[in-house]
N, C-alpha and C. Protein backbone atom coordinates (compact mmCIF):
# COMPACT_ATOMS: atom_id res chain seq x y z
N UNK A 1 -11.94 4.60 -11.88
CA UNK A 1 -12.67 3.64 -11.09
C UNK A 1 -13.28 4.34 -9.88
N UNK A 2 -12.84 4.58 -8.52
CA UNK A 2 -12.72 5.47 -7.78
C UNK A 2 -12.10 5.97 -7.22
N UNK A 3 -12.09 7.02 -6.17
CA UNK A 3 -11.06 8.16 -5.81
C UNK A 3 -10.73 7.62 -4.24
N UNK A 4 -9.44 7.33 -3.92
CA UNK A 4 -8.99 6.85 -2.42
C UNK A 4 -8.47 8.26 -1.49
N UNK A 5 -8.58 9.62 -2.46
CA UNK A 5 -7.95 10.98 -2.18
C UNK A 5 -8.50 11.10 -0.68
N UNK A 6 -7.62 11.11 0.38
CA UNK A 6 -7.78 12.13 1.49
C UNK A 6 -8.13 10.36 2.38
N UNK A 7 -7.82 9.32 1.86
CA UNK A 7 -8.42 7.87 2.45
C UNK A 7 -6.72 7.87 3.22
N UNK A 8 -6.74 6.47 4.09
CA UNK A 8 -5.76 6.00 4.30
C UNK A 8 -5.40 4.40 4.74
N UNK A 9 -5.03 3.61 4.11
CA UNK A 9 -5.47 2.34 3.66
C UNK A 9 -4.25 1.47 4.81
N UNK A 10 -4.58 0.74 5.64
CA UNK A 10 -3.61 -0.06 6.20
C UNK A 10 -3.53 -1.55 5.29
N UNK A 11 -2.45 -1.59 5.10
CA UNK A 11 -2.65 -2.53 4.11
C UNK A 11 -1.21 -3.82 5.11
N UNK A 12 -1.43 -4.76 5.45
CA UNK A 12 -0.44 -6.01 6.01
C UNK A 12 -0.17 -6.73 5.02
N UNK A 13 1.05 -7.30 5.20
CA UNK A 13 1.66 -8.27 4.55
C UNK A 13 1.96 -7.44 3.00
N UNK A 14 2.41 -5.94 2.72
CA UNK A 14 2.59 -5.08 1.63
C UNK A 14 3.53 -5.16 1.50
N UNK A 15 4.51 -6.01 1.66
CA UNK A 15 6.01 -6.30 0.98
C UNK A 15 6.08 -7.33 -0.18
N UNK A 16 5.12 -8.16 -0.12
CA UNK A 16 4.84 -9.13 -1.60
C UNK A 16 4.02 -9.73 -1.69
N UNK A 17 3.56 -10.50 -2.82
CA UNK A 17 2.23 -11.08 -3.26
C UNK A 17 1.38 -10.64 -3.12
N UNK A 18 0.08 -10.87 -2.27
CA UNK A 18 -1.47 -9.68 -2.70
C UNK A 18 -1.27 -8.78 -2.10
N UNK A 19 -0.63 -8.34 -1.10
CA UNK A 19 -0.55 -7.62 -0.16
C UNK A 19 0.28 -6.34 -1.15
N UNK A 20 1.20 -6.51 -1.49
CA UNK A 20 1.83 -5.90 -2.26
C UNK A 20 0.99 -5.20 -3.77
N UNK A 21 0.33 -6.48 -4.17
CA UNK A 21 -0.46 -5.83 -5.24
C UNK A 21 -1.80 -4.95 -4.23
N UNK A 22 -2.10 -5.64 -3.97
CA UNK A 22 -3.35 -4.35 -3.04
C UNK A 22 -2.59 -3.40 -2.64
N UNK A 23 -1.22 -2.82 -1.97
CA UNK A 23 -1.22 -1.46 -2.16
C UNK A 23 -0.87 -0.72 -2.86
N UNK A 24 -0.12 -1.39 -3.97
CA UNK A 24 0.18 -0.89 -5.32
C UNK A 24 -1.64 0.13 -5.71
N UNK A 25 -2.32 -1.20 -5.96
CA UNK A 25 -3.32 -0.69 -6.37
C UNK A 25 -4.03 0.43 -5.79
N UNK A 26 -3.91 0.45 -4.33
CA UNK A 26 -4.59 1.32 -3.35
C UNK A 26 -3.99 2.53 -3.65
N UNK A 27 -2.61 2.32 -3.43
CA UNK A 27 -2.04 3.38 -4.34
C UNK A 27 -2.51 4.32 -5.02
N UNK A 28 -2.82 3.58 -6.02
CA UNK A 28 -2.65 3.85 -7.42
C UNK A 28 -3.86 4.66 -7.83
N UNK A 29 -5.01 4.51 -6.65
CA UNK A 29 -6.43 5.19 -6.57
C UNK A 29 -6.00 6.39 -5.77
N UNK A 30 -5.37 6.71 -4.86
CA UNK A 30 -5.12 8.24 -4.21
C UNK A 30 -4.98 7.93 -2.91
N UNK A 31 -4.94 6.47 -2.51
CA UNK A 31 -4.74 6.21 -0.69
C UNK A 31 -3.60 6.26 -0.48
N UNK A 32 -3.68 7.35 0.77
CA UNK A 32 -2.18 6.69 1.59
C UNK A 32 -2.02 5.75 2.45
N UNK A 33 -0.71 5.34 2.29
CA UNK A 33 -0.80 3.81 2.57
C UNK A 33 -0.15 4.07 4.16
N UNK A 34 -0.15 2.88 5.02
CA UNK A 34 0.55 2.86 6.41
C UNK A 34 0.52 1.13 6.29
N UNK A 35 1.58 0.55 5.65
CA UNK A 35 1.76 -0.54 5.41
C UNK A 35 2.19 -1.24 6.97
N UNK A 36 1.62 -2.34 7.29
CA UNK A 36 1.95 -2.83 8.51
C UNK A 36 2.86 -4.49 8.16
N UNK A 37 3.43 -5.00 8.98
CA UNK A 37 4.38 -6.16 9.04
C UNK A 37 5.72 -5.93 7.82
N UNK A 38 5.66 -4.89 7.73
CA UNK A 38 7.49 -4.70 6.98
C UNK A 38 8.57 -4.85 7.26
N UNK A 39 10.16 -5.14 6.77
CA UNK A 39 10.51 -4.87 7.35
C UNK A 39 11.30 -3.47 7.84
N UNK A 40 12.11 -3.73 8.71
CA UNK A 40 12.33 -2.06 9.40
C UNK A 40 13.22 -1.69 7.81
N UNK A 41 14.09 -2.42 7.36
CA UNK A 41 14.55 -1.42 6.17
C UNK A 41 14.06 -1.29 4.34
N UNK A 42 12.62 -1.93 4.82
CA UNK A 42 12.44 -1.76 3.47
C UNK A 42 11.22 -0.19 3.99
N UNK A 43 11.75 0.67 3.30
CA UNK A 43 11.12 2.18 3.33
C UNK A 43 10.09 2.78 1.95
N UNK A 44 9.81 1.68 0.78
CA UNK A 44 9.18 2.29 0.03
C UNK A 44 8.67 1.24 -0.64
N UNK A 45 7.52 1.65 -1.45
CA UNK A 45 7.13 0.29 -2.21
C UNK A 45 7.15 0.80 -3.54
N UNK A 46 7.84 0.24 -4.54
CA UNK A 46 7.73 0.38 -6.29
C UNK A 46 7.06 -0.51 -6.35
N UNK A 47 6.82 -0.05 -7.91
CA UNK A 47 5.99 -0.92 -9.19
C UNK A 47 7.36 -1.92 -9.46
């Protein structure tokens, strides 16, 4: 599709529902993510 390589995607509300699927996906193109409103002990996001 396209390349997110060398991007860096703030993505909110990335602990569930779209937010979660948008950085999955952002992901999933080559962005690094800096997920904002988490909480302090969740440290990673899976599929």
């Amino acid at each position: 599709m396209f390349n997110l390589q060398g991007k860096v995607a703030l993505v909110t509300g990335a602990r569930r529902g779209m937010g979660r699927t948008h950085a999955l996906a952002l992901a999933g193109q080559g962005a690094s993510l800096s997920p904002a409103g988490m909480d302090l002990f969740m440290t990673s996001i899976s599929p």
